[in-house]
Protein backbone atom coordinates (compact mmCIF):
# COMPACT_ATOMS: atom_id res chain seq x y z
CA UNK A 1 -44.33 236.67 -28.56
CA UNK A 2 -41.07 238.24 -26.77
CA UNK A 3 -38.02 235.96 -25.67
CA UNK A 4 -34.74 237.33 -24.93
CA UNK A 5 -31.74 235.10 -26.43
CA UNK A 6 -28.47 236.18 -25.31
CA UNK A 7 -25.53 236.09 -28.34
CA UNK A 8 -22.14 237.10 -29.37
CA UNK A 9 -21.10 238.45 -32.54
CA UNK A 10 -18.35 236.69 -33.89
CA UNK A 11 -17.40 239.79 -36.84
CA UNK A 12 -19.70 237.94 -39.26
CA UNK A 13 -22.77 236.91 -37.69
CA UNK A 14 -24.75 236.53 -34.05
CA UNK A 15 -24.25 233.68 -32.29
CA UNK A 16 -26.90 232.22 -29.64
CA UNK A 17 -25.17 231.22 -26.34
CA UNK A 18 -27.39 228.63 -25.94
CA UNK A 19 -29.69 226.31 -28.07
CA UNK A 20 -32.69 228.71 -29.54
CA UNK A 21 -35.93 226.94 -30.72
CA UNK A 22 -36.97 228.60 -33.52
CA UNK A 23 -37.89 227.39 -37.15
CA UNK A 24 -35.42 227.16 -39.40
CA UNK A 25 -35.31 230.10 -41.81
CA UNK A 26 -38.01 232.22 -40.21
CA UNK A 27 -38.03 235.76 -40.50
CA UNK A 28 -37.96 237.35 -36.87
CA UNK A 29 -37.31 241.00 -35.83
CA UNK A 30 -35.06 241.71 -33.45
CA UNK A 31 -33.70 244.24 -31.40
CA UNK A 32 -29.55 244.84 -30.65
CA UNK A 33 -29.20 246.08 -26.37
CA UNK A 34 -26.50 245.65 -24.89
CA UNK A 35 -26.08 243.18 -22.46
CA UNK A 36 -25.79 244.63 -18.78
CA UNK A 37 -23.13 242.66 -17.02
CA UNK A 38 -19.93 243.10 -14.35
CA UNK A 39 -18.46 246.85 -14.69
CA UNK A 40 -14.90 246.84 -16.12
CA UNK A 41 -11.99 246.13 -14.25
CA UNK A 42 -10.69 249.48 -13.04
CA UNK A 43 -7.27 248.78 -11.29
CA UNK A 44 -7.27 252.27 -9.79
CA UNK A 45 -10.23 251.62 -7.99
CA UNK A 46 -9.22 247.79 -7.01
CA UNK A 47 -5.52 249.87 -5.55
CA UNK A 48 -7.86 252.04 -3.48
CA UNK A 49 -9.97 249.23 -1.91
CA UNK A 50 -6.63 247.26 -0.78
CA UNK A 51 -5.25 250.34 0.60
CA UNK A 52 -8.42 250.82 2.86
CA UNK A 53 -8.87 247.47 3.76
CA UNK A 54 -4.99 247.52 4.69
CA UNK A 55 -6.07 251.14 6.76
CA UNK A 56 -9.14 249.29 8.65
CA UNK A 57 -7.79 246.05 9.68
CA UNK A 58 -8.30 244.76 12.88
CA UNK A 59 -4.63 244.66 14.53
CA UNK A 60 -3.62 241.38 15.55
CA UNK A 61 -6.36 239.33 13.94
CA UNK A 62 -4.97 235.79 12.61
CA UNK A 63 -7.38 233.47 11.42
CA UNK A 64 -5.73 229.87 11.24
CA UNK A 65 -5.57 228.21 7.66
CA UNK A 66 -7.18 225.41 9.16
CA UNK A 67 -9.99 226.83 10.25
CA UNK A 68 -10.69 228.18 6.51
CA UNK A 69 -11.18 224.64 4.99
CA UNK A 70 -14.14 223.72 3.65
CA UNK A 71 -14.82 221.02 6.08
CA UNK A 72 -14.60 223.10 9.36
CA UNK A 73 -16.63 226.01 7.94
CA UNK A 74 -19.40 223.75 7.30
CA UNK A 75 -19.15 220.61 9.03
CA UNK A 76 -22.24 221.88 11.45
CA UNK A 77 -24.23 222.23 8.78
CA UNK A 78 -24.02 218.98 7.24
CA UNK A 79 -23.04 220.14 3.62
């Protein structure tokens, strides 16, 4: 049997990030991978992306606050 339990380790021991059903005291084997998850914040990279988006934007474009609220974006959908 083969089930993946995501934890932390807290400097002393691993701790499950959610409830793990599993006998009390017995043995297992396990294997330590880390877990794949968002890339590091890279402000370099996050400074280039504003400066193109700032180099491609449409001139003139205004988009009213209004029109951002939650209601008018969706209010045709019924959500």
């Amino acid at each position: 049997m083969s089930v993946v339990i995501r934890m932390r380790f807290d400097g002393k021991v691993f701790v499950p990030e959610e409830p793990v059903d599993v006998p009390v005291n017995e043995p297992l084997d396990f294997e330590l991978k880390q877990a794949a998850g968002p890339a590091p914040w890279d402000a370099e990279k996050a400074r280039q992306a504003i400066k193109w988006l700032a180099e491609h934007a449409i001139p003139g474009l205004n988009i009213p606050d209004d029109a951002l609220r939650r209601e008018n974006m969706y209010e045709d959908r019924g959500l």
